[in-house]
N, C-alpha and C. Protein backbone atom coordinates (compact mmCIF):
# COMPACT_ATOMS: atom_id res chain seq x y z
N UNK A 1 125.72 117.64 99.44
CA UNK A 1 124.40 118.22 99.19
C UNK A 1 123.78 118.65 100.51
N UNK A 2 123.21 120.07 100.44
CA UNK A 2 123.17 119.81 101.73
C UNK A 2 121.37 119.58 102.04
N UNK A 3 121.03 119.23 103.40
CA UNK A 3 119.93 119.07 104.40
C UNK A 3 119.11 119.86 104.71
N UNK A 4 118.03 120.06 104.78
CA UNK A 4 117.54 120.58 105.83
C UNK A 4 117.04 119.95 106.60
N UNK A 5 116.90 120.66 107.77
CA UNK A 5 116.59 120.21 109.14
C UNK A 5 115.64 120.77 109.85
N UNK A 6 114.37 120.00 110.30
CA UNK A 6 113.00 120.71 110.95
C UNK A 6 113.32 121.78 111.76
N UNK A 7 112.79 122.30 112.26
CA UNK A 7 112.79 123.85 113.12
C UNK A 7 111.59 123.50 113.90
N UNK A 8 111.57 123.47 115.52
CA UNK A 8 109.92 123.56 116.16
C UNK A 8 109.19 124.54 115.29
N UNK A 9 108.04 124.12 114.83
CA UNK A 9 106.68 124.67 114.30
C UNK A 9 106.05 125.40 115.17
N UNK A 10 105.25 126.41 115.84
CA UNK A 10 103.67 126.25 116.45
C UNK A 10 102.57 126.26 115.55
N UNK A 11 102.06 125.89 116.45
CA UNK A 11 100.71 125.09 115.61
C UNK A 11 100.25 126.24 114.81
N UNK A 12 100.02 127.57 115.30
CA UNK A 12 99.56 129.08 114.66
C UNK A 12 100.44 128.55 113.16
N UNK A 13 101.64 128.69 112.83
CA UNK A 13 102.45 128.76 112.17
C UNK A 13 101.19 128.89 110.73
N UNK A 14 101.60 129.85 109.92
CA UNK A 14 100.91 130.11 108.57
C UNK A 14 101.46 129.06 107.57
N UNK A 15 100.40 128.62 106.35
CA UNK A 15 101.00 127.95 105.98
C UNK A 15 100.52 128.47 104.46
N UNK A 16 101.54 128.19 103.16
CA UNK A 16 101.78 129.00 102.22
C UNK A 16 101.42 128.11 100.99
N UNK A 17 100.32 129.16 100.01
CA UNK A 17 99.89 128.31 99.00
C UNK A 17 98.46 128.35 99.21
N UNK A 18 97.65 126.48 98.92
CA UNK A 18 96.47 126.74 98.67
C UNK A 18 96.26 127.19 100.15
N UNK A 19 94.61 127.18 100.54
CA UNK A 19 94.29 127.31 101.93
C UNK A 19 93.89 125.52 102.35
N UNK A 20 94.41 125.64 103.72
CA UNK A 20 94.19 124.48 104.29
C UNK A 20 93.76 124.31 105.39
N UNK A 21 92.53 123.01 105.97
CA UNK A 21 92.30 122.87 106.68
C UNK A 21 92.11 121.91 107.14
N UNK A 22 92.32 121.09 108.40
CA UNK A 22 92.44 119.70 108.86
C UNK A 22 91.54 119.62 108.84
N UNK A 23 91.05 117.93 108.48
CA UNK A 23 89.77 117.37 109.22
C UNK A 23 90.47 116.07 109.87
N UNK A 24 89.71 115.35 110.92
CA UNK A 24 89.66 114.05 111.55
C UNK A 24 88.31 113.01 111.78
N UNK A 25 88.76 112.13 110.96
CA UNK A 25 87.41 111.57 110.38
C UNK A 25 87.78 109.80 111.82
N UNK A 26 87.69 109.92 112.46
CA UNK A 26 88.19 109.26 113.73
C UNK A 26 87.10 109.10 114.48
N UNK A 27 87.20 107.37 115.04
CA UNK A 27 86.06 107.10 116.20
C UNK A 27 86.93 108.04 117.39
N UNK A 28 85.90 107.70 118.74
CA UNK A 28 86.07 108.38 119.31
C UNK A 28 87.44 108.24 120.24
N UNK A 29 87.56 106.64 119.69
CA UNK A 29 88.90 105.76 121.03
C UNK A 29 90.23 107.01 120.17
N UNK A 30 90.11 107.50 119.01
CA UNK A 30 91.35 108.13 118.50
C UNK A 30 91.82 107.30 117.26
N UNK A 31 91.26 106.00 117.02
CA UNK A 31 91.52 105.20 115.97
C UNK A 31 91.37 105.86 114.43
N UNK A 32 92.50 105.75 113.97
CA UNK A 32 92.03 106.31 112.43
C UNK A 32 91.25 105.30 111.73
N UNK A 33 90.05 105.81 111.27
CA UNK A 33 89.50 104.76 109.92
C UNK A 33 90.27 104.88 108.50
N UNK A 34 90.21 104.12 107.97
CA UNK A 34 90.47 104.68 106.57
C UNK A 34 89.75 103.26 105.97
N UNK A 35 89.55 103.45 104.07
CA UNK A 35 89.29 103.17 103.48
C UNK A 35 89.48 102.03 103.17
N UNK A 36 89.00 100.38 103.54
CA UNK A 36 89.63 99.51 102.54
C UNK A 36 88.83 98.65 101.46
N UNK A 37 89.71 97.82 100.69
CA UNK A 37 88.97 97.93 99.71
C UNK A 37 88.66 96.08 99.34
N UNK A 38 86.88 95.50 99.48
CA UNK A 38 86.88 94.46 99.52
C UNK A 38 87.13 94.02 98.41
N UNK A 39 86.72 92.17 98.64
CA UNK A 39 87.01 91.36 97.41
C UNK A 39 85.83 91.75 96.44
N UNK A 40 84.30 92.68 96.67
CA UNK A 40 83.78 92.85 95.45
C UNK A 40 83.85 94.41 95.06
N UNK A 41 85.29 94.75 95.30
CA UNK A 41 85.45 96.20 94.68
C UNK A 41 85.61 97.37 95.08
N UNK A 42 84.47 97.41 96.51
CA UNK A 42 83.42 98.27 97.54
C UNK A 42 84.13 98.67 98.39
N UNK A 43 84.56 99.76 98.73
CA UNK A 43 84.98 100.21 99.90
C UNK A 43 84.41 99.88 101.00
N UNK A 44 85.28 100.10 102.36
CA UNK A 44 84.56 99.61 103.78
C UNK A 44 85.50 100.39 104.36
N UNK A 45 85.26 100.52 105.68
CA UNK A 45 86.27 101.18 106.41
C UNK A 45 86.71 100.39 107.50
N UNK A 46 87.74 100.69 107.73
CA UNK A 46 88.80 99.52 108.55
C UNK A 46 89.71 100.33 109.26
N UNK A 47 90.43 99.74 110.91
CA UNK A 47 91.37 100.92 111.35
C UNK A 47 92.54 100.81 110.92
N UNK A 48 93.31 102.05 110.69
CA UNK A 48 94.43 101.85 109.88
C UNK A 48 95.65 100.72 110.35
N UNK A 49 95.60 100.72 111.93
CA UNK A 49 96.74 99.80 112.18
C UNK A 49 96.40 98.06 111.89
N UNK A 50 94.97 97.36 111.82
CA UNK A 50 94.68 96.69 111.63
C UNK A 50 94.74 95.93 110.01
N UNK A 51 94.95 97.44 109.08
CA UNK A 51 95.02 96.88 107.98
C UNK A 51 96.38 96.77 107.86
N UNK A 52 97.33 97.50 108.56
CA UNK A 52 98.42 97.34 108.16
C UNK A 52 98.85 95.48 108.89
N UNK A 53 98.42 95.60 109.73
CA UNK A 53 98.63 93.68 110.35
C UNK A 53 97.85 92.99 109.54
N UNK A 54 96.89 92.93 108.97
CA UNK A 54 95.94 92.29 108.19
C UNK A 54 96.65 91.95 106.41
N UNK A 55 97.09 93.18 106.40
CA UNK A 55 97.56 93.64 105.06
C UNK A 55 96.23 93.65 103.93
N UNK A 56 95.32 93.69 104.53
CA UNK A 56 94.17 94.29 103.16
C UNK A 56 94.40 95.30 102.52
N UNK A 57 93.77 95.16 101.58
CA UNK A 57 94.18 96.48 100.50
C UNK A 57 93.36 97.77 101.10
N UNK A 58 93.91 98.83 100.70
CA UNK A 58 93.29 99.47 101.15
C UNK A 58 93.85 101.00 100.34
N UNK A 59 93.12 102.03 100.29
CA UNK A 59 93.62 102.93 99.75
C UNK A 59 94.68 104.22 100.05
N UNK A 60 95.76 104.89 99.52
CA UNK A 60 96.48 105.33 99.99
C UNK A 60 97.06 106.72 99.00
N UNK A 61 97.44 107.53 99.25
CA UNK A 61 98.52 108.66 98.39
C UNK A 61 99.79 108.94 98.46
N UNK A 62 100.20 108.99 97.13
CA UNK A 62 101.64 109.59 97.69
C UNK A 62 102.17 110.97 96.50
N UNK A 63 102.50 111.76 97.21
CA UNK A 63 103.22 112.84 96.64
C UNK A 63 104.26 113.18 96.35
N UNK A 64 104.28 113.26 94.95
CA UNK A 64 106.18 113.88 94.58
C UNK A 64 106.61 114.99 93.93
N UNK A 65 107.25 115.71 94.86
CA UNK A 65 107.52 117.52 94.96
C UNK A 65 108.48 117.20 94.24
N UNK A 66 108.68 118.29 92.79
CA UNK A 66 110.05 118.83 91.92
C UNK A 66 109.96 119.97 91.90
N UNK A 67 110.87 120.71 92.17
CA UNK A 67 111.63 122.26 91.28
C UNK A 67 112.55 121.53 90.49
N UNK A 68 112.34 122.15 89.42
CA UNK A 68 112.95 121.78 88.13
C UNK A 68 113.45 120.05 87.78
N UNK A 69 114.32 120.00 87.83
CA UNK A 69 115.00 118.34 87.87
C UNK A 69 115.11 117.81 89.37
N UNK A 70 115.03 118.22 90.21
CA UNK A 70 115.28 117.63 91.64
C UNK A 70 114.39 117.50 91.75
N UNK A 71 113.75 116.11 93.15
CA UNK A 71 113.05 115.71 93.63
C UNK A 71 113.04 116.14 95.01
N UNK A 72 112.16 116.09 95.74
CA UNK A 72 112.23 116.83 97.29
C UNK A 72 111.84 115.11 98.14
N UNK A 73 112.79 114.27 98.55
CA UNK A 73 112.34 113.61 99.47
C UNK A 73 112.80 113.95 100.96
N UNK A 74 112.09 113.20 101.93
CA UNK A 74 111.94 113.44 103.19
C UNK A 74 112.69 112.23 104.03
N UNK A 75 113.37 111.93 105.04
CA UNK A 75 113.95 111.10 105.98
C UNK A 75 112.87 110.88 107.69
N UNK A 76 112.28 109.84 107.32
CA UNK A 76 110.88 109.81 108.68
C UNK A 76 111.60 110.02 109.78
N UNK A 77 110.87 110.65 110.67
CA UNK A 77 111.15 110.58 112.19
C UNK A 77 111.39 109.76 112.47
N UNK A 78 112.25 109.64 113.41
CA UNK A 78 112.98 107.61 114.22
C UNK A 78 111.72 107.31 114.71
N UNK A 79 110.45 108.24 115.19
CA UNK A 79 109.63 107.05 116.30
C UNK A 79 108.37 107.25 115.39
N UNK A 80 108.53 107.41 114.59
CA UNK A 80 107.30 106.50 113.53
C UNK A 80 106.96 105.62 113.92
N UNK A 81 105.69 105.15 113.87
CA UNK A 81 105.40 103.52 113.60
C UNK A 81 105.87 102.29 113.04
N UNK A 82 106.52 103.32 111.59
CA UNK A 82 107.31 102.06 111.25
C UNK A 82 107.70 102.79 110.47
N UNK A 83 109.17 102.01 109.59
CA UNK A 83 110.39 102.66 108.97
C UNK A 83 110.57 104.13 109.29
N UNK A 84 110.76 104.32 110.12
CA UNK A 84 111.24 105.85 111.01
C UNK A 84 112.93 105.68 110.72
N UNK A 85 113.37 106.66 110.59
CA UNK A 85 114.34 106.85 109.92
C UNK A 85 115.12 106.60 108.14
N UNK A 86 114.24 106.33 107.90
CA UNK A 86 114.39 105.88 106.27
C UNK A 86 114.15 107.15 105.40
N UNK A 87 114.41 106.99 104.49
CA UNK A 87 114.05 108.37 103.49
C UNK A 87 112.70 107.56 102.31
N UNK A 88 112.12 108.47 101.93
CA UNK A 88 111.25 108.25 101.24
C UNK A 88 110.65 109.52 100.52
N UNK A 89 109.95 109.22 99.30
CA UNK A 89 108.94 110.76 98.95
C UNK A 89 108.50 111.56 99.68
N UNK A 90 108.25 112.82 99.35
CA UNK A 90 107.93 114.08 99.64
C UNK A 90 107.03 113.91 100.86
N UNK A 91 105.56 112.79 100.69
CA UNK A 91 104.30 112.57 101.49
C UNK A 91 103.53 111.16 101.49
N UNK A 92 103.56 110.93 102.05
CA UNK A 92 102.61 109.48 102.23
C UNK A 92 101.81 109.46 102.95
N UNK A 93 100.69 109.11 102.38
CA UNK A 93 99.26 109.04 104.12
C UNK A 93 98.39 108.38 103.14
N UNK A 94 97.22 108.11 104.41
CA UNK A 94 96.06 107.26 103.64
C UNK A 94 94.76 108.52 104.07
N UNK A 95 93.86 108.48 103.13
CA UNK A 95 92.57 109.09 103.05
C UNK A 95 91.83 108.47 104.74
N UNK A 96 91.43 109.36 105.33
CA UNK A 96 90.44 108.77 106.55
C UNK A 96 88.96 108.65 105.58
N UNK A 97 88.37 107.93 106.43
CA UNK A 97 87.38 107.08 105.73
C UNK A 97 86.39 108.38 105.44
N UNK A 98 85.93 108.38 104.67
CA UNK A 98 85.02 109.65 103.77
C UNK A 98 85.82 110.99 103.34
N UNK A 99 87.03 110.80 103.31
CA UNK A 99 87.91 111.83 102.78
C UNK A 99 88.27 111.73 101.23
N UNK A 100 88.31 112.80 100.20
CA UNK A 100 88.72 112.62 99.14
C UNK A 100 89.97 112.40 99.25
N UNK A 101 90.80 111.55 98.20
CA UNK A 101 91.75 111.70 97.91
C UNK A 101 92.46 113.11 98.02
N UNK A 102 92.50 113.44 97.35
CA UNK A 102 93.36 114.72 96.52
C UNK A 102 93.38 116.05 98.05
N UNK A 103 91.97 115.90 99.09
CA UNK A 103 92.18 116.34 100.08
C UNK A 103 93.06 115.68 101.07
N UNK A 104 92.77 114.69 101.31
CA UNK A 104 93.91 114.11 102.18
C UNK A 104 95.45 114.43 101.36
N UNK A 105 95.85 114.42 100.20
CA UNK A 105 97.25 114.70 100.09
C UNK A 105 97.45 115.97 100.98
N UNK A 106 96.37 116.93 100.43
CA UNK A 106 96.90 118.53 100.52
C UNK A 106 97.10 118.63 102.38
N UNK A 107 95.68 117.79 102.75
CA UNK A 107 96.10 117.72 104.57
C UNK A 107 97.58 117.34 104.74
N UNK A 108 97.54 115.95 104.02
CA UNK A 108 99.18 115.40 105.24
C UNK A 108 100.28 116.29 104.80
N UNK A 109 100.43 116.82 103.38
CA UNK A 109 101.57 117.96 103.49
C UNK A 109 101.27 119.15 104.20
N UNK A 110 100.16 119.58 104.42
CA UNK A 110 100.28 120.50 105.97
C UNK A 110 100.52 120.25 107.24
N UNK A 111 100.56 119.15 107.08
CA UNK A 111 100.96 118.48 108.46
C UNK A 111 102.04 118.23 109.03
N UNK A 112 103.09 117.71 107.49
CA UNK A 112 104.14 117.28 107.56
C UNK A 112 105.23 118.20 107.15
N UNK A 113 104.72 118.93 106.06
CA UNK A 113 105.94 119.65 105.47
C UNK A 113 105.81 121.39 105.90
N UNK A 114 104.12 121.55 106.25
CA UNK A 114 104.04 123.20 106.37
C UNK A 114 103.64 123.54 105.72
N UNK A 115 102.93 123.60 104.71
CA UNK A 115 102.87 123.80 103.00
C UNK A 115 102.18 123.49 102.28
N UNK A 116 101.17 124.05 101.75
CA UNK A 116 100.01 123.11 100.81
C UNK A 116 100.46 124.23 99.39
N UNK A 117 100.07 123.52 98.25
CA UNK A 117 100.30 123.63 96.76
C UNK A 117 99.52 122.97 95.85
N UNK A 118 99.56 123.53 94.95
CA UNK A 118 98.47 122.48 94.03
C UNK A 118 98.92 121.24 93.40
N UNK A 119 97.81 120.37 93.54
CA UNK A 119 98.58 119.05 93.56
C UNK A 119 97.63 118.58 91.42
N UNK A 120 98.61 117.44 90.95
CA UNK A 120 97.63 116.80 89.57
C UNK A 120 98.01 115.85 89.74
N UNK A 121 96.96 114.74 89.58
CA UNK A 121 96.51 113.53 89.80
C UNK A 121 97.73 112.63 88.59
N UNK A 122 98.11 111.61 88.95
CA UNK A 122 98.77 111.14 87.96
C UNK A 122 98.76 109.24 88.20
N UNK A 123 98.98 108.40 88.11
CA UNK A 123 98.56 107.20 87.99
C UNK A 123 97.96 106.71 89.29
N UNK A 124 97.38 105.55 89.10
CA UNK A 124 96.49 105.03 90.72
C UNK A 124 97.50 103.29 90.37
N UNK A 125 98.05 103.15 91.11
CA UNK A 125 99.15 101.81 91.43
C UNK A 125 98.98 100.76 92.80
N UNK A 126 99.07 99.45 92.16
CA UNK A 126 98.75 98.70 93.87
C UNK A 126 100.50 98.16 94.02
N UNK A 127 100.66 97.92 95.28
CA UNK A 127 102.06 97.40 96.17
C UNK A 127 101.58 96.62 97.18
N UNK A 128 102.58 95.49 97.35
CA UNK A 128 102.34 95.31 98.79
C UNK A 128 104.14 94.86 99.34
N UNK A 129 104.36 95.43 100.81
CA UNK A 129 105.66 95.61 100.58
C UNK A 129 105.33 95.50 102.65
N UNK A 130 106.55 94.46 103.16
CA UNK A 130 106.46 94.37 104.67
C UNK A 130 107.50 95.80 105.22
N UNK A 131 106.67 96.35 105.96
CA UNK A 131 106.93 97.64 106.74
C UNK A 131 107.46 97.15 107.96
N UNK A 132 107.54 96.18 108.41
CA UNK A 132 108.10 96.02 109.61
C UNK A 132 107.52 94.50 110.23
N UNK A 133 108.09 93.77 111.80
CA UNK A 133 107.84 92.83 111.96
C UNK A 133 106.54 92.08 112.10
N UNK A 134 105.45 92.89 112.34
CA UNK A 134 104.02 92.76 111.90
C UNK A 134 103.12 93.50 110.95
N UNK A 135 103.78 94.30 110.22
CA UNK A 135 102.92 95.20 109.75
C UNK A 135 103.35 95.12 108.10
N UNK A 136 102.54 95.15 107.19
CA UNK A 136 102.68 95.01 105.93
C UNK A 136 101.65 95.77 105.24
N UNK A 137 102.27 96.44 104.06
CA UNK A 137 101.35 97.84 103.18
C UNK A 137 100.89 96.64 102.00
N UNK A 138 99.43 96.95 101.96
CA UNK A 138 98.75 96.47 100.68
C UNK A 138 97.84 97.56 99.98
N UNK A 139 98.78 98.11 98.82
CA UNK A 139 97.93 99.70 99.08
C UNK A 139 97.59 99.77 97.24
N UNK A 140 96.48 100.23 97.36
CA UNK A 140 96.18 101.05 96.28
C UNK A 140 96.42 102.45 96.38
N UNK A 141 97.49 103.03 95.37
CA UNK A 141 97.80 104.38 95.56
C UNK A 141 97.64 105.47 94.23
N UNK A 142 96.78 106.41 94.85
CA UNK A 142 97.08 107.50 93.95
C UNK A 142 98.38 108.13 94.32
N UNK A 143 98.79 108.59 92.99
CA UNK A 143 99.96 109.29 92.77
C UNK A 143 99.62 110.99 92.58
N UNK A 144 100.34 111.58 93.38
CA UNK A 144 100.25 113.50 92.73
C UNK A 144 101.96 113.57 92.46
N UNK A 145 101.29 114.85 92.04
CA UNK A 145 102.68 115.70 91.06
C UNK A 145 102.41 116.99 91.45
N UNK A 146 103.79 117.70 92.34
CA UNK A 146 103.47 119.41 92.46
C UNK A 146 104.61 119.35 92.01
N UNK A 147 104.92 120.79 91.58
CA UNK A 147 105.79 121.52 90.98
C UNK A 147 105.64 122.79 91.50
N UNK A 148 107.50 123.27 92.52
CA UNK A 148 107.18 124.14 93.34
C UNK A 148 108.54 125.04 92.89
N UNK A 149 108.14 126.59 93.25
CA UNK A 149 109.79 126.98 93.46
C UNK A 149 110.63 127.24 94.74
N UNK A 150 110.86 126.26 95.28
CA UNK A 150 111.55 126.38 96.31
C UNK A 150 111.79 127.65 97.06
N UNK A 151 112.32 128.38 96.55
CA UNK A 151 113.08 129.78 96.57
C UNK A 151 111.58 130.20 97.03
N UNK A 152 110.30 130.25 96.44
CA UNK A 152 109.26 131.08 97.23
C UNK A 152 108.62 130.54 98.18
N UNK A 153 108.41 129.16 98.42
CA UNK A 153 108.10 128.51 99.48
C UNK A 153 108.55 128.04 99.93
N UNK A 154 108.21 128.55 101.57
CA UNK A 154 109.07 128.24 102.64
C UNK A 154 108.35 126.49 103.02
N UNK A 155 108.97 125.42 103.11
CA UNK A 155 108.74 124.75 103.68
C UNK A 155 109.10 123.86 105.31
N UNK A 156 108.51 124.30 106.18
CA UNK A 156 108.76 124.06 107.59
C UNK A 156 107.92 122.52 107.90
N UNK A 157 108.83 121.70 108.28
CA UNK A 157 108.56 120.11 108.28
C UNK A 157 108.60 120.05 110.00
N UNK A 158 107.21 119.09 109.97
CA UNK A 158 107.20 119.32 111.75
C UNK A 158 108.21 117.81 111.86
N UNK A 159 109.00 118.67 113.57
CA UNK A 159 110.04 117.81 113.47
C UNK A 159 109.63 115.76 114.01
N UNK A 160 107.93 115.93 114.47
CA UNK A 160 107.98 114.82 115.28
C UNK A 160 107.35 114.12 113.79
N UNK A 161 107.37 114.41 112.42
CA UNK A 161 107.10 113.56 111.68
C UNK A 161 108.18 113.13 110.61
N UNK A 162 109.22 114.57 110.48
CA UNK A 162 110.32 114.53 109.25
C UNK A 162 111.68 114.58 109.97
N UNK A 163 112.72 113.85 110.41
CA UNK A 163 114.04 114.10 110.75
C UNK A 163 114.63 115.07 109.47
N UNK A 164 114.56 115.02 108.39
CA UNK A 164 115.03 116.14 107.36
C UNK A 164 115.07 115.96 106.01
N UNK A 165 115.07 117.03 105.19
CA UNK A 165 114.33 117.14 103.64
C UNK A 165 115.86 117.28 103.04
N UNK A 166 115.47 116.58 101.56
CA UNK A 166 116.43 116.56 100.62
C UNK A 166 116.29 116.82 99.27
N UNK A 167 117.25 117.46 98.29
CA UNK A 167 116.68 117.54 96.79
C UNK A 167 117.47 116.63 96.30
N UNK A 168 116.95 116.13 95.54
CA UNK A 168 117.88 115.60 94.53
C UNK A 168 117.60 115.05 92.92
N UNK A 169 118.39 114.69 92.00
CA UNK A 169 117.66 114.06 90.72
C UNK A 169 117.53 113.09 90.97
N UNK A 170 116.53 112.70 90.24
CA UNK A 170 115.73 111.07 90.40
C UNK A 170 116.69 110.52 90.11
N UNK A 171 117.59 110.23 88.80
CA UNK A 171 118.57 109.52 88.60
C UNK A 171 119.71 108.99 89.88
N UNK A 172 120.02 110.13 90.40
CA UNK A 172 120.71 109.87 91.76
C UNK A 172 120.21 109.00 92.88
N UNK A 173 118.97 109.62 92.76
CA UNK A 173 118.25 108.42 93.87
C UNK A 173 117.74 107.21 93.21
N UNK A 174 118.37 107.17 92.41
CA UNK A 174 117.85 105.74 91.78
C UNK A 174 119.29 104.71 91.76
N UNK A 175 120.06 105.63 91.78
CA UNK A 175 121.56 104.80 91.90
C UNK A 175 121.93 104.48 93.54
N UNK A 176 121.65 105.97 94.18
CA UNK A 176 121.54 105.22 95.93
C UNK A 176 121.04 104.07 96.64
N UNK A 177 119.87 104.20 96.07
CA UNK A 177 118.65 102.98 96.16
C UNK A 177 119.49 101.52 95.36
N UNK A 178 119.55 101.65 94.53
CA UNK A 178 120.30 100.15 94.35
C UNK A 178 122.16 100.30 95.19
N UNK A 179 122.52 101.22 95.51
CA UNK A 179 123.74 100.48 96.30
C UNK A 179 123.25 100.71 97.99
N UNK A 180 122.62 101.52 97.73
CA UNK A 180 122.04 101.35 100.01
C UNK A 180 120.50 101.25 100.03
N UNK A 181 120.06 100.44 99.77
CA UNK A 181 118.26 100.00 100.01
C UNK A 181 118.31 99.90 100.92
N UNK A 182 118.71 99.64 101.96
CA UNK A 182 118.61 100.00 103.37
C UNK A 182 117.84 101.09 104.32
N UNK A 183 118.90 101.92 103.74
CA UNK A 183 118.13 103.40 103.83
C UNK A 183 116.91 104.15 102.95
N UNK A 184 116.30 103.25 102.50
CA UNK A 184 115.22 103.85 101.56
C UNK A 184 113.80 103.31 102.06
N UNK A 185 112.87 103.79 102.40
CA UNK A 185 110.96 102.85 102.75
C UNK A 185 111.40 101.67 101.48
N UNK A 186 110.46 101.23 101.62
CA UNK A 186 110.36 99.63 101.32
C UNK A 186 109.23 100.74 99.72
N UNK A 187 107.93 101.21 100.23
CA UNK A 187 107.31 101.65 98.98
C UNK A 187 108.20 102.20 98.11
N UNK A 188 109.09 103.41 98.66
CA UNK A 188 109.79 104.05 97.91
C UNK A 188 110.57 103.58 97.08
N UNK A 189 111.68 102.16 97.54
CA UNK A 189 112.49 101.70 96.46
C UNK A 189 111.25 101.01 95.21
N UNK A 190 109.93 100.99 96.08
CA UNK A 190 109.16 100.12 94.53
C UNK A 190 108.48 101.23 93.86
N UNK A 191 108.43 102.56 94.28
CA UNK A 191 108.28 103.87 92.98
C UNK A 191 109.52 104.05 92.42
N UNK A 192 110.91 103.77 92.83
CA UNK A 192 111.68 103.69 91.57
C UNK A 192 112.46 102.65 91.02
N UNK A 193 111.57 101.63 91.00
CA UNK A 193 111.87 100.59 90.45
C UNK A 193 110.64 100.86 89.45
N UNK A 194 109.21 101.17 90.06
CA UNK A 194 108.34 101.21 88.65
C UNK A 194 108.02 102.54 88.23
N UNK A 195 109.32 103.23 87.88
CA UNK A 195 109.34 104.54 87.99
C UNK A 195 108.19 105.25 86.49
N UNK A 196 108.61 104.35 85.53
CA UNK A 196 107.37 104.80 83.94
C UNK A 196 106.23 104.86 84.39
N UNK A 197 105.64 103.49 85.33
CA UNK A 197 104.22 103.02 85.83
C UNK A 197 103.74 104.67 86.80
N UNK A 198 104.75 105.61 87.48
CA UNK A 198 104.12 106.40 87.84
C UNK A 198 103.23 108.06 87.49
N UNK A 199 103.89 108.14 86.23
CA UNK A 199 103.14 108.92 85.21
C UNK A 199 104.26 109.96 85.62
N UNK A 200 105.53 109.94 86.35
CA UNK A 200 105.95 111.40 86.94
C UNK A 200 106.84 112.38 85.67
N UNK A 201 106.84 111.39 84.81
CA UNK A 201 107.48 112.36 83.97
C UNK A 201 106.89 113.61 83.35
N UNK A 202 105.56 113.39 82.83
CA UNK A 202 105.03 114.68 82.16
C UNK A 202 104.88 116.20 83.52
N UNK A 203 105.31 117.20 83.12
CA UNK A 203 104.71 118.09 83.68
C UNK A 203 103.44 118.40 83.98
């Protein structure tokens, strides 16, 4: 099957679909805030690396790109923060603190893949799953669903976030995942393990 493989981006680089535009909702040290979520319900904002050592819950998205029966996952950059080199879904990021959901998806796939598209909301799911030797995800996640045709969108993945993109049927990656979990994020093997719980089947 084959790969693709990032290409240097510049930043100019156009990007295809909806229109997009970054925001950075960041103190000034460069710390990301994002969203977490207390014991009476209430959001607060917290820095992201702290929740990940803390492991509070906190809120998060993830996106899963199909043309037709294939799935589009991604293989992280080696110098990630954490699980860099693993494969996982299309997009993962967390909302910065006063960001909508559904905007933060459409940001981090411009960020990551080149590419914004219209995204539909599909289940909100909690995990908690250790990312590495201090760091552990306790996430409440919305789920999206795009549906793209490959063939018209170009997707250009910047290389310092994606080592390289893959299609495949879920079924397949559901059989990889139980003989090499190794190579899979830690969230990812638990979206297809609770694969019904994610609403991805309906169009």
């Amino acid at each position: 099957m084959a790969l693709l493989h990032p290409e240097p981006r510049p930043p100019s680089a156009p990007l295809q679909g909806e229109p997009f535009q970054a925001t950075s909702l960041q103190r000034p040290s460069g710390a990301i805030m994002i969203p977490a979520i207390g014991g009476d319900g209430k959001d607060y904002p917290i820095e992201k690396i702290a929740a990940h050592r803390t492991g509070q819950l906190h809120w998060a998205v993830s996106v899963f790109v199909f043309d037709g029966e294939e799935m589009l996952i991604q293989r992280r950059a080696d110098a990630k923060y954490h699980c860099g080199g693993l494969w996982a879904n299309a997009c993962c990021t967390h909302p910065h603190w006063g960001e909508d959901l559904a905007h933060s998806a459409r940001r981090r796939i411009g960020e990551e893949l080149g590419a914004v598209f219209p995204l539909s909301s599909r289940a909100v799911i909690e995990y908690e799953a250790v990312v590495s030797a201090d760091m552990r995800e306790h996430e409440r996640v919305q789920i999206f669903r795009a549906d793209i045709d490959r063939g018209q969108i170009r997707l250009r993945p910047d290389p310092d976030e994606v080592n390289e993109l893959r299609w495949a049927p879920v079924a397949d990656l559901m059989h990889e995942a139980r003989a090499t979990p190794e190579q899979f994020a830690p969230w990812f093997l638990i979206y297809l393990k609770r694969w019904r719980e994610l609403d991805l089947d309906r169009r």
